[in-house]
C-alpha atoms as a PDB file:
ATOM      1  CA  UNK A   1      67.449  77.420  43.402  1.00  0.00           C
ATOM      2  CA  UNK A   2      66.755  80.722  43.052  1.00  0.00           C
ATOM      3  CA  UNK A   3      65.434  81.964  39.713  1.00  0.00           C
ATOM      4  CA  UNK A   4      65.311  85.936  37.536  1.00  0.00           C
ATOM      5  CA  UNK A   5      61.838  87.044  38.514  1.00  0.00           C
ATOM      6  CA  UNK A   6      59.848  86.831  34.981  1.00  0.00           C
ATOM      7  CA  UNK A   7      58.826  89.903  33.775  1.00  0.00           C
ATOM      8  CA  UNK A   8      54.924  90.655  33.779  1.00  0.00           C
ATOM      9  CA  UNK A   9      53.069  89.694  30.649  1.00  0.00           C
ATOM     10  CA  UNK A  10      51.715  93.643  30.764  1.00  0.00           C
ATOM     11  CA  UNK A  11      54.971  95.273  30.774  1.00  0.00           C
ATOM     12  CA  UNK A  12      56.116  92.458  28.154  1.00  0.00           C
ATOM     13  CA  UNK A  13      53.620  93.869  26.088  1.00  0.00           C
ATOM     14  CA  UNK A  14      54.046  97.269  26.214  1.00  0.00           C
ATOM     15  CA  UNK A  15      50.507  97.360  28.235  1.00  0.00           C
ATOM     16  CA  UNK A  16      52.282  99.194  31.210  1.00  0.00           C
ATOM     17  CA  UNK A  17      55.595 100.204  32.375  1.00  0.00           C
ATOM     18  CA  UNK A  18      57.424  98.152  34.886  1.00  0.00           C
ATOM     19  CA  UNK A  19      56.839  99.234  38.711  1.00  0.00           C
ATOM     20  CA  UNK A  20      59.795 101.526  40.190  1.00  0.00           C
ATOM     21  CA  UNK A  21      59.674  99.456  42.960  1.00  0.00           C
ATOM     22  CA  UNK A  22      59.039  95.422  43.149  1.00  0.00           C
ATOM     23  CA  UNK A  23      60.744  94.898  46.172  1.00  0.00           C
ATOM     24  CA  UNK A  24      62.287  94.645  48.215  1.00  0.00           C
ATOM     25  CA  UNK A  25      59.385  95.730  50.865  1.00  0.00           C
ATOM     26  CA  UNK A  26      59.802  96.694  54.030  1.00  0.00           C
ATOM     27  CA  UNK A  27      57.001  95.960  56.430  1.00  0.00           C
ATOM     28  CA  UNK A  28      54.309  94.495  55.629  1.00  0.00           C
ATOM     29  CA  UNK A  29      52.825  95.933  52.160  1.00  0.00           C
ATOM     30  CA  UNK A  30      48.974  95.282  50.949  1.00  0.00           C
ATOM     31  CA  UNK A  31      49.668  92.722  48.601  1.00  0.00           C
ATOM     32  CA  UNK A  32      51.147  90.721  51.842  1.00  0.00           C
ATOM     33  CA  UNK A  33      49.100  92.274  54.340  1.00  0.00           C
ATOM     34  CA  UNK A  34      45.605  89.127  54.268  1.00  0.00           C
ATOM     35  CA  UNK A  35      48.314  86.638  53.514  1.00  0.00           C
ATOM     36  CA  UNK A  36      49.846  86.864  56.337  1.00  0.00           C
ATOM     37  CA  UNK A  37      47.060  87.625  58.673  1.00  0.00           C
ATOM     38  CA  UNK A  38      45.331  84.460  57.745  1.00  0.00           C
ATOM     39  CA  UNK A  39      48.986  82.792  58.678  1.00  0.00           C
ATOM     40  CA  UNK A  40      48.924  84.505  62.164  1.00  0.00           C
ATOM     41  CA  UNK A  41      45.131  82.758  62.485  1.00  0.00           C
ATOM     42  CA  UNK A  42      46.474  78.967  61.133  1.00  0.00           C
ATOM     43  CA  UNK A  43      49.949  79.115  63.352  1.00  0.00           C
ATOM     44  CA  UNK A  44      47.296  79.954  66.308  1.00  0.00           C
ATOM     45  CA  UNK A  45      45.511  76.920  65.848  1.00  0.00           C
ATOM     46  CA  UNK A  46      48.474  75.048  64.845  1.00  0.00           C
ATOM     47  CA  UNK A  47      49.986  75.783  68.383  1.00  0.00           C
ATOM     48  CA  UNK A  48      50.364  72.839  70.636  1.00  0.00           C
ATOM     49  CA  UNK A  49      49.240  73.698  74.349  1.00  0.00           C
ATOM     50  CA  UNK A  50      52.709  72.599  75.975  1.00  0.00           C
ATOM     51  CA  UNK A  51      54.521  75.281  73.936  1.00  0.00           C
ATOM     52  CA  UNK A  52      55.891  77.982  75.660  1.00  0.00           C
ATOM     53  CA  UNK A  53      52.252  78.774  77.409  1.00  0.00           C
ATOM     54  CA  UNK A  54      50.253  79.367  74.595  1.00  0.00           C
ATOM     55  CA  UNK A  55      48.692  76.790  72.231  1.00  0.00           C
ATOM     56  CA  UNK A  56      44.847  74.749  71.167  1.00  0.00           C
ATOM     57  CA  UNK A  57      43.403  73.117  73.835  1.00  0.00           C
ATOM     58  CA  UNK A  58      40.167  74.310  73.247  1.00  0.00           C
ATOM     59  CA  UNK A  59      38.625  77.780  73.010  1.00  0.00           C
ATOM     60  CA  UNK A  60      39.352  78.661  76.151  1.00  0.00           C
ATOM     61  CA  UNK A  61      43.300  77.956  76.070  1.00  0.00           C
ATOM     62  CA  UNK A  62      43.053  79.430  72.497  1.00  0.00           C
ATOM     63  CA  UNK A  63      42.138  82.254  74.215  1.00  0.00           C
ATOM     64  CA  UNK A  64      44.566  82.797  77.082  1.00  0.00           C
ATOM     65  CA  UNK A  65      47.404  81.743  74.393  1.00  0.00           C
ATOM     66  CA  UNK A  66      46.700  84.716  72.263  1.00  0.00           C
ATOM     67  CA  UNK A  67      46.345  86.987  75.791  1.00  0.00           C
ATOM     68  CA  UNK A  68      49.726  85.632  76.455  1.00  0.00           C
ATOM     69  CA  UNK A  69      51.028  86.509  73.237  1.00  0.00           C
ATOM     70  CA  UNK A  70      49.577  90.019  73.124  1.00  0.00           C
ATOM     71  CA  UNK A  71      50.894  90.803  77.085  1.00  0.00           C
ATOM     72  CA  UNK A  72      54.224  89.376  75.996  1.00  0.00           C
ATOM     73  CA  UNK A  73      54.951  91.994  73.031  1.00  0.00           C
ATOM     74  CA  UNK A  74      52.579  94.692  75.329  1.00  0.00           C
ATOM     75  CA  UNK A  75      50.066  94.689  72.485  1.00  0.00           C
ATOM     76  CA  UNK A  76      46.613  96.243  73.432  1.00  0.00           C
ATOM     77  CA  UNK A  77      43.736  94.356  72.480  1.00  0.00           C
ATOM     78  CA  UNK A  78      41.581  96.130  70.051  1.00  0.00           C
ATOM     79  CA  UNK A  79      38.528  96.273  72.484  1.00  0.00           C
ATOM     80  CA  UNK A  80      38.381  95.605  76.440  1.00  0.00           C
ATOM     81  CA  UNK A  81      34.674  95.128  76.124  1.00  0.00           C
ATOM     82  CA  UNK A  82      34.500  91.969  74.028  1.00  0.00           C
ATOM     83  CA  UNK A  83      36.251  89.727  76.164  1.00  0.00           C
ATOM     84  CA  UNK A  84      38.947  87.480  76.038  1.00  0.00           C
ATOM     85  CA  UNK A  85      38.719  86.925  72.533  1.00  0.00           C
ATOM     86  CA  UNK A  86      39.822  90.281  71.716  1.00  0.00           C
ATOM     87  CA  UNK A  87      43.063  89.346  72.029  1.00  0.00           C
ATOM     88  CA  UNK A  88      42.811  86.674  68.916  1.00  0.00           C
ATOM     89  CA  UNK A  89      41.359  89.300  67.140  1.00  0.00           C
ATOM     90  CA  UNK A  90      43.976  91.486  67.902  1.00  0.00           C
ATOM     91  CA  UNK A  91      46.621  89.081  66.519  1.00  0.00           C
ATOM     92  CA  UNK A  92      44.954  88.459  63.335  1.00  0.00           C
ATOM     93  CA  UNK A  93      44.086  91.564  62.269  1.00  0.00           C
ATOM     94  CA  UNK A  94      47.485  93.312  63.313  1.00  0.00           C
ATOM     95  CA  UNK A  95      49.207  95.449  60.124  1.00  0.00           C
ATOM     96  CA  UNK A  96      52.223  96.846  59.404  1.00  0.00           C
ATOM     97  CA  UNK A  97      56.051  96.372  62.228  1.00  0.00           C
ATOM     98  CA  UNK A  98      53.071  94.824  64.434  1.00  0.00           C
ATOM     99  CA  UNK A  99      52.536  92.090  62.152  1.00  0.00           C
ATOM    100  CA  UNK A 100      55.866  91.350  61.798  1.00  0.00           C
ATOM    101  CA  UNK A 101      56.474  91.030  65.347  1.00  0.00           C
ATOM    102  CA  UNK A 102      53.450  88.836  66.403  1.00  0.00           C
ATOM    103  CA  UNK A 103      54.867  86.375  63.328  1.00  0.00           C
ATOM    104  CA  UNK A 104      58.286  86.367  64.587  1.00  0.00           C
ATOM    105  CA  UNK A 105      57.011  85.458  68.046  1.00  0.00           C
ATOM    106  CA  UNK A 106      55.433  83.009  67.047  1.00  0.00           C
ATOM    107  CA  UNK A 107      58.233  81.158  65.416  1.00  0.00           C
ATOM    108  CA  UNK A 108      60.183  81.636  68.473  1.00  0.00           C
ATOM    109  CA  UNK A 109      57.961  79.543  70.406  1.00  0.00           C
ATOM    110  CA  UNK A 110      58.193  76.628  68.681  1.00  0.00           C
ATOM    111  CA  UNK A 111      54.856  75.656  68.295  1.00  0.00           C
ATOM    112  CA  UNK A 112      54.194  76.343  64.587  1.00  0.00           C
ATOM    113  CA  UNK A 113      54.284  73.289  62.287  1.00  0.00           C
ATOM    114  CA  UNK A 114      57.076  72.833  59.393  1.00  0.00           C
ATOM    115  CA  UNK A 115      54.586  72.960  57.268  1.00  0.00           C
ATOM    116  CA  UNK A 116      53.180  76.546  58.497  1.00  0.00           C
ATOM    117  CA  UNK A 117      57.086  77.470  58.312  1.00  0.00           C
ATOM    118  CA  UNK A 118      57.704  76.208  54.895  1.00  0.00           C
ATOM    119  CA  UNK A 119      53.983  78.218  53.638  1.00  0.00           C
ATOM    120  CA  UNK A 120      54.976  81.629  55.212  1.00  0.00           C
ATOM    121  CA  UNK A 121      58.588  81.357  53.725  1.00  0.00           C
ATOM    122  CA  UNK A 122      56.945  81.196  50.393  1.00  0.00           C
ATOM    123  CA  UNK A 123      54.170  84.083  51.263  1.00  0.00           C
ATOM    124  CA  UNK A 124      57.613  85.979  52.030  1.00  0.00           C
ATOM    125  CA  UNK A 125      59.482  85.059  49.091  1.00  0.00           C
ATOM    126  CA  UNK A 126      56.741  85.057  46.531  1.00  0.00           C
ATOM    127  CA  UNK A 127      55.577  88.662  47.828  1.00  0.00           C
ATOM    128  CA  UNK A 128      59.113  90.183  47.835  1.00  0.00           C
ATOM    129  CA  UNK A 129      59.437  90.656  51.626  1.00  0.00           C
ATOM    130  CA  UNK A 130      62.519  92.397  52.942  1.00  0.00           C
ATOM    131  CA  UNK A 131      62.008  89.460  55.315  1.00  0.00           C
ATOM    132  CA  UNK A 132      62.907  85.775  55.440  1.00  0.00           C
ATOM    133  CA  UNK A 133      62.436  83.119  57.919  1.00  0.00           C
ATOM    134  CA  UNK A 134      65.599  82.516  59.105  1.00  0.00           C
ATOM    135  CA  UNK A 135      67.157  78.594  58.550  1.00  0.00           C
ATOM    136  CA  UNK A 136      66.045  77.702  62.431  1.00  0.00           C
ATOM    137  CA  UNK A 137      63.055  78.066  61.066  1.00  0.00           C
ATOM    138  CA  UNK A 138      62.574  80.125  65.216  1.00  0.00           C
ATOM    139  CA  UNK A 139      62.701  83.997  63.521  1.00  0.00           C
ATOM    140  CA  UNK A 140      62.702  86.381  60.778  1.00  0.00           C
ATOM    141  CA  UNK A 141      65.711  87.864  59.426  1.00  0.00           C
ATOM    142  CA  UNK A 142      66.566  90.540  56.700  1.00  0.00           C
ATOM    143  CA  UNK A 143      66.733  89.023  53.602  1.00  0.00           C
ATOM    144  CA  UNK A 144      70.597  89.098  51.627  1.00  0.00           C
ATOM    145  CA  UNK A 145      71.805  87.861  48.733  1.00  0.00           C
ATOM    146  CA  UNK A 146      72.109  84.232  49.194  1.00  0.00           C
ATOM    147  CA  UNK A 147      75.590  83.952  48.344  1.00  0.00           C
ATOM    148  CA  UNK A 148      76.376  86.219  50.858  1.00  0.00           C
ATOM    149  CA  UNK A 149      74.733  84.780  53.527  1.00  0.00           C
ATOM    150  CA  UNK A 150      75.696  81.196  52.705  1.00  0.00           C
ATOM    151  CA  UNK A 151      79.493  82.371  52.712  1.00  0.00           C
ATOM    152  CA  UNK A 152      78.725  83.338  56.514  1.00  0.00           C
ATOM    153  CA  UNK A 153      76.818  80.735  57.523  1.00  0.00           C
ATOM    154  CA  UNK A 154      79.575  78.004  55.681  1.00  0.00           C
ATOM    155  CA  UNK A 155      82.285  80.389  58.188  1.00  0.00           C
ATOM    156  CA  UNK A 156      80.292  79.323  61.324  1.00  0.00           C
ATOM    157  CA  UNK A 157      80.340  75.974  60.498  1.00  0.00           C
ATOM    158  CA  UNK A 158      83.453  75.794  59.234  1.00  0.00           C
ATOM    159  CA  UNK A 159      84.810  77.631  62.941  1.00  0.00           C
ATOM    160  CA  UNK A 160      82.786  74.921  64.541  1.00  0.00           C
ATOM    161  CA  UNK A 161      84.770  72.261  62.928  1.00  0.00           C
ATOM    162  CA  UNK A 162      87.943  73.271  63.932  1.00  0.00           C
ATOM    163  CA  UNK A 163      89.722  72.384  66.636  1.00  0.00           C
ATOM    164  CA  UNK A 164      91.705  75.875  67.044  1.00  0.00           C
ATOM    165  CA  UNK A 165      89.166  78.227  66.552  1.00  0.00           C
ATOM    166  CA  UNK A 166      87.355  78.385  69.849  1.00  0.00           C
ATOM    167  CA  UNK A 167      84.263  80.051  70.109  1.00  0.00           C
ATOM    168  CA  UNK A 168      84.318  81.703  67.071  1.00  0.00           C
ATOM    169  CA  UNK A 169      81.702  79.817  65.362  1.00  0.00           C
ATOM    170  CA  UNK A 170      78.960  80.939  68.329  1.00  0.00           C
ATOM    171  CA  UNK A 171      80.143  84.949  68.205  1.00  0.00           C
ATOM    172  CA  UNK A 172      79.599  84.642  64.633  1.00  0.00           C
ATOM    173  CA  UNK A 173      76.553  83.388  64.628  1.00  0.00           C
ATOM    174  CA  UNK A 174      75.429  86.179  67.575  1.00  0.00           C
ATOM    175  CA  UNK A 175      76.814  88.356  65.405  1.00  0.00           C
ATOM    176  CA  UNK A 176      75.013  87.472  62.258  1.00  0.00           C
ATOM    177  CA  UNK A 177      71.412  87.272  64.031  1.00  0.00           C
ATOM    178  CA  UNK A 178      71.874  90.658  65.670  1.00  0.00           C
ATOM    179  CA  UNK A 179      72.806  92.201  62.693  1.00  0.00           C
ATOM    180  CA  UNK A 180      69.884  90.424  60.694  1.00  0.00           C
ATOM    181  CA  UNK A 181      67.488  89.430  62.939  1.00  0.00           C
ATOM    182  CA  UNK A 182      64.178  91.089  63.278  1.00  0.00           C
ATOM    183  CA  UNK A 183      65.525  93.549  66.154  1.00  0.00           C
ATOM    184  CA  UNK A 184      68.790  94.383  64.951  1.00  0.00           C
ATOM    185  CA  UNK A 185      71.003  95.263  67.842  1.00  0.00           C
ATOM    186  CA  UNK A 186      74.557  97.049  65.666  1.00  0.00           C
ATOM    187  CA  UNK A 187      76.783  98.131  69.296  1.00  0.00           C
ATOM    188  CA  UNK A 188      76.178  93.375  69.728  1.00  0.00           C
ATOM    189  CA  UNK A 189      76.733  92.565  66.081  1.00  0.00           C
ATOM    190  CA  UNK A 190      79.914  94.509  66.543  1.00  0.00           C
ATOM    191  CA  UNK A 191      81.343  93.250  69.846  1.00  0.00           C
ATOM    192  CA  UNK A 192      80.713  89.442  68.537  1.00  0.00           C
ATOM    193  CA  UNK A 193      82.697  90.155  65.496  1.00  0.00           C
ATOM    194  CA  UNK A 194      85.704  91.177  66.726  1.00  0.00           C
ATOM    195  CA  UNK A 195      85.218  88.385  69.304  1.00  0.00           C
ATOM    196  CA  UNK A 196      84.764  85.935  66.348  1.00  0.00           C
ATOM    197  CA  UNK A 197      87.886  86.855  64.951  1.00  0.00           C
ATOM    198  CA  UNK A 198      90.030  87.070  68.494  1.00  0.00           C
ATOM    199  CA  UNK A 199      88.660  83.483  68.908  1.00  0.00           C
ATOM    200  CA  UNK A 200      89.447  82.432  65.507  1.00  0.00           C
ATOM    201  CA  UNK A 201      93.150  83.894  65.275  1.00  0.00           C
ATOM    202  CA  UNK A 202      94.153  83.312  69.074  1.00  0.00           C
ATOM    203  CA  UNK A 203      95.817  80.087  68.377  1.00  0.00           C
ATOM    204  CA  UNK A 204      98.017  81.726  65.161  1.00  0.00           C
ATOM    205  CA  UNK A 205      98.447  85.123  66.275  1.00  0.00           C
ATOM    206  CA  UNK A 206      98.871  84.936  70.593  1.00  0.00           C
ATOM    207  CA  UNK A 207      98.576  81.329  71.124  1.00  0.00           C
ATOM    208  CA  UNK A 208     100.762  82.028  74.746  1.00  0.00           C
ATOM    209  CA  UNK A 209      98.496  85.194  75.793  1.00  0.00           C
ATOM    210  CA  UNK A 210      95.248  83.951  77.647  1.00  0.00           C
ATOM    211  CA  UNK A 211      93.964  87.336  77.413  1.00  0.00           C
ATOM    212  CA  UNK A 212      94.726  88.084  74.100  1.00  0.00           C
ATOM    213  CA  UNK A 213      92.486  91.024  71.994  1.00  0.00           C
ATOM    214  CA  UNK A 214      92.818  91.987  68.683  1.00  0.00           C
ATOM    215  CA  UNK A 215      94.289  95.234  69.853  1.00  0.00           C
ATOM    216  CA  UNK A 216      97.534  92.995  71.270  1.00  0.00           C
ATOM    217  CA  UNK A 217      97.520  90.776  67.995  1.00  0.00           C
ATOM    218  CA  UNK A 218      97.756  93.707  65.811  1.00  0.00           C
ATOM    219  CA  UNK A 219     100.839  94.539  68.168  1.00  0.00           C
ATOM    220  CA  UNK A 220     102.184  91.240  67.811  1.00  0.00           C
ATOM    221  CA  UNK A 221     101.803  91.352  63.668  1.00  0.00           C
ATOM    222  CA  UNK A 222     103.654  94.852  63.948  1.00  0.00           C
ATOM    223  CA  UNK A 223     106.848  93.796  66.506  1.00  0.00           C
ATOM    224  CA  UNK A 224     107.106  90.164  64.306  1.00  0.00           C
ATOM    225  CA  UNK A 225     105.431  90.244  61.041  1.00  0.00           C
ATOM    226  CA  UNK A 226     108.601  88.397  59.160  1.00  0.00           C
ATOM    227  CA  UNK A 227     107.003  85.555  61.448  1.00  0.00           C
ATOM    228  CA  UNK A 228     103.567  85.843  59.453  1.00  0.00           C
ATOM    229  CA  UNK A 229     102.576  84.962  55.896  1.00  0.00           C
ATOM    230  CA  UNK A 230      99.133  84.535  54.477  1.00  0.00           C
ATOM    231  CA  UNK A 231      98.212  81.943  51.004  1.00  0.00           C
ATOM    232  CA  UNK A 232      97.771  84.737  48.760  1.00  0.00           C
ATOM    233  CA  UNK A 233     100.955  85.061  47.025  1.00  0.00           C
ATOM    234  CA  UNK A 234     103.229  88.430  46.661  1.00  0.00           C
ATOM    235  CA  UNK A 235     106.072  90.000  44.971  1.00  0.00           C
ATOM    236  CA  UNK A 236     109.539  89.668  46.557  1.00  0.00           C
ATOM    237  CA  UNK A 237     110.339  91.735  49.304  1.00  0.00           C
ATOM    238  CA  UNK A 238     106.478  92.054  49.437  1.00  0.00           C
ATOM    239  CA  UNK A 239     104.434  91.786  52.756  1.00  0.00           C
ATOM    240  CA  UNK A 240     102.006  88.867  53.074  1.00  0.00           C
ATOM    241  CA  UNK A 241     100.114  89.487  56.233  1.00  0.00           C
ATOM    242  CA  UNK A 242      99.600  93.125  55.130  1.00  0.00           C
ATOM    243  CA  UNK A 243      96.014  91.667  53.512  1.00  0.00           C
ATOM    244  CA  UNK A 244      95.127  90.295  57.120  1.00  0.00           C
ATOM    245  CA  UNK A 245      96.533  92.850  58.914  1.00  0.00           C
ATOM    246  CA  UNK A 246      94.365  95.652  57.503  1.00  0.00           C
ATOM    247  CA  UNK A 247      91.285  93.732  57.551  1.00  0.00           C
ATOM    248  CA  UNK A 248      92.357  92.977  61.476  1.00  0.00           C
ATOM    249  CA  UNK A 249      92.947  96.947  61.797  1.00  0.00           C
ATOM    250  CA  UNK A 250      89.677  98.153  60.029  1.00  0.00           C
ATOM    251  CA  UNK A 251      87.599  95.765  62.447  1.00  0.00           C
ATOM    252  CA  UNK A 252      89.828  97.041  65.681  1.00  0.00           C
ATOM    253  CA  UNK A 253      89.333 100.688  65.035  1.00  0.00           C
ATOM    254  CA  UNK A 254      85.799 100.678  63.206  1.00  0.00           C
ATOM    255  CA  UNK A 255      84.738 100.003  66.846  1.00  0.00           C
ATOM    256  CA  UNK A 256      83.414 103.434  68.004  1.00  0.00           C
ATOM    257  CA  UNK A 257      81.216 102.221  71.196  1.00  0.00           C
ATOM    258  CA  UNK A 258      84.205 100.161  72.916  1.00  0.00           C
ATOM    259  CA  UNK A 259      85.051 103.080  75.061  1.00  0.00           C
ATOM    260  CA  UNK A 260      83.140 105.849  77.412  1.00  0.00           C
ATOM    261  CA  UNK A 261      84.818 109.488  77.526  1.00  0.00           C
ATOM    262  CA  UNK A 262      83.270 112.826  78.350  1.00  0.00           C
ATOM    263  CA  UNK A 263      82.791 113.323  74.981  1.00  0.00           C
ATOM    264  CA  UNK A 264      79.998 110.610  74.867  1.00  0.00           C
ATOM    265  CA  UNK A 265      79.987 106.978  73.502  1.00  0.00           C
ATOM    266  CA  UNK A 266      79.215 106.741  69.952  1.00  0.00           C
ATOM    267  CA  UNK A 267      77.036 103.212  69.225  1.00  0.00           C
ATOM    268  CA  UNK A 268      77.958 101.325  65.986  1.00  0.00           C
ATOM    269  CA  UNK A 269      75.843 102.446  63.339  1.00  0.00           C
ATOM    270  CA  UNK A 270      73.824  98.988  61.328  1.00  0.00           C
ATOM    271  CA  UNK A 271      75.173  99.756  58.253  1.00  0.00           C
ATOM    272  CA  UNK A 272      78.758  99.160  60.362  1.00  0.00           C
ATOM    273  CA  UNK A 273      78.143  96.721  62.192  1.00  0.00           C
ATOM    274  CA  UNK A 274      76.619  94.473  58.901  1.00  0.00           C
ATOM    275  CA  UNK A 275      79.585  95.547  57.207  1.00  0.00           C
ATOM    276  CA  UNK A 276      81.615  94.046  60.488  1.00  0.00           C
ATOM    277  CA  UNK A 277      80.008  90.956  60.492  1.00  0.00           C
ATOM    278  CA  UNK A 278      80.854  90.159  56.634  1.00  0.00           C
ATOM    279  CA  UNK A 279      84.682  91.616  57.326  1.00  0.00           C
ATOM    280  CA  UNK A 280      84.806  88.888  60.452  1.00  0.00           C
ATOM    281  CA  UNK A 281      83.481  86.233  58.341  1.00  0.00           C
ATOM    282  CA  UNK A 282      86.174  86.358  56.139  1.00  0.00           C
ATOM    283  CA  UNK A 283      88.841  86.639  58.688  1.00  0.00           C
ATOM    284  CA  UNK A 284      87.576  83.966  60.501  1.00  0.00           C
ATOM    285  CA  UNK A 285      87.484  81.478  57.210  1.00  0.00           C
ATOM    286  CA  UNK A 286      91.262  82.937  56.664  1.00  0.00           C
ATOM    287  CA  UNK A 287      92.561  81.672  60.291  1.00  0.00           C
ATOM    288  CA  UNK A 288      90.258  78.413  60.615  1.00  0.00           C
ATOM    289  CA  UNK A 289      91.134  76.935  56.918  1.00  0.00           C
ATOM    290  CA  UNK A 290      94.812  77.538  57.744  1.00  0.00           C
ATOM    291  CA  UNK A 291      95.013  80.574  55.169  1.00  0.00           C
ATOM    292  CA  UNK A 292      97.148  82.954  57.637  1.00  0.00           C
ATOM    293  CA  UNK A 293     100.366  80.744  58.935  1.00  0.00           C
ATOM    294  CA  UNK A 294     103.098  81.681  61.642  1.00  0.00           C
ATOM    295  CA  UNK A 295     106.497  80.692  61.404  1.00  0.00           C
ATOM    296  CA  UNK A 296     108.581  79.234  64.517  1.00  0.00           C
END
């Protein structure tokens, strides 16, 4: 449960004025900075030889598991005269995006103990990271409010339940991680949105087109929408898919990279793409939980 971060006993006081800035942080800041470089050392030792290349064996495996690690994200070891353990040193003493990156690789190689993954979620959450370990427990991701990230996560699984909704619960998900994840990728967190919801609202809006998009279920709201009705109630005479319909629309056109021209593509910006991701999560919940209904 997450608690109101108690004000410091100084600033309580009237001892010193409360920081402009408590996080938040992006990167890596000092207070987190020998906190997590002493986690880089443990997870090393923690690594188990038969993961992904690198792990303990001994000093010598120690040491061509933190070469492999270093080659892998092309970092250069801080010295090619002290030999192979250079590379460990590297690791450990990395600062700053650097950091970041070594820790996230070595979640994704699934070699780190639970309870290494459990003690740098609470270096990251104690120290106000921008950064969270993501619920694999394989990555970071940016940090959201919780509520908003559990209503995304309980769309996934909710898609995955159903029976109608295709593949929506796996674009989602892409979508999420490459909107979040450490290397945010916005033209991908895009794309699997609007695949999300095509998935989701094939079997409502298009069930008899196999290559349905949500550019032909718009069409199909606009040439039969007396056929469509959503659970939120309206006035007489009203329109109830309008809701759905605009949130459909908004997603459609908000895609700038679908298309080349001589103009130039335009990518997604991630401040679009994010904002796509949350506007597919609700459309998906709407179509999987039965929320938008067609009519014979």
């Amino acid at each position: 449960m997450t608690t109101t971060p108690r004000t410091r006993f100084s600033v309580r006081v009237g001892l010193t004025e409360a920081p402009e800035h408590d996080g938040p942080f992006d990167g890596v800041p000092e207070h987190l900075l020998i906190p997590l470089q002493a986690w880089v050392d443990s997870a090393l030792d923690s690594m188990a030889p038969r993961s992904h290349g690198w792990g303990s064996a001994g000093p010598e495996e120690d040491d061509r598991a933190s070469r492999s690690l270093c080659l892998r994200l092309r970092i250069p070891p801080v010295d090619p005269r002290l030999g192979e353990t250079m590379y460990r040193t590297t690791l450990n003493t990395s600062t700053g995006h650097q950091l970041l990156d070594i820790i996230d690789a070595l979640l994704a190689g699934r070699g780190v103990t639970q309870v290494l993954i459990r003690r740098l979620a609470g270096l990251l959450e104690d120290g106000g990271s921008a950064y969270r370990v993501a619920d694999t427990g394989m990555s970071l991701e940016e940090r959201v409010t919780p509520a908003v990230r559990d209503a995304v996560h309980q769309a996934v699984t909710d898609a995955a339940a159903s029976l109608t909704a295709g593949s929506a619960s796996g674009h989602l998900a892409a979508a999420w991680r490459s909107a979040y994840g450490r290397s945010p990728d916005a033209v991908r967190a895009y794309s699997e949105s609007i695949k999300a919801v095509e998935a989701a609202a094939h079997a409502v809006i298009e069930p008899n087109n196999p290559k349905a998009t949500l550019g032909s279920m718009l069409g199909q709201i606009g040439n039969a929408r007396h056929k469509f009705g959503t659970a939120i109630p309206v006035p007489t005479a009203g329109d109830p898919i309008a809701a759905a319909e605009a949130m459909m629309r908004a997603l459609w056109q908000g895609q700038t990279s679908r298309h080349g021209g001589q103009s130039g593509t335009v990518p997604e910006t991630l401040e679009a793409a994010r904002a796509g991701v949350h506007l597919a999560a609700t459309l998906v919940q709407w179509f999987v939980s039965g929320a938008v209904t067609r009519s014979p």
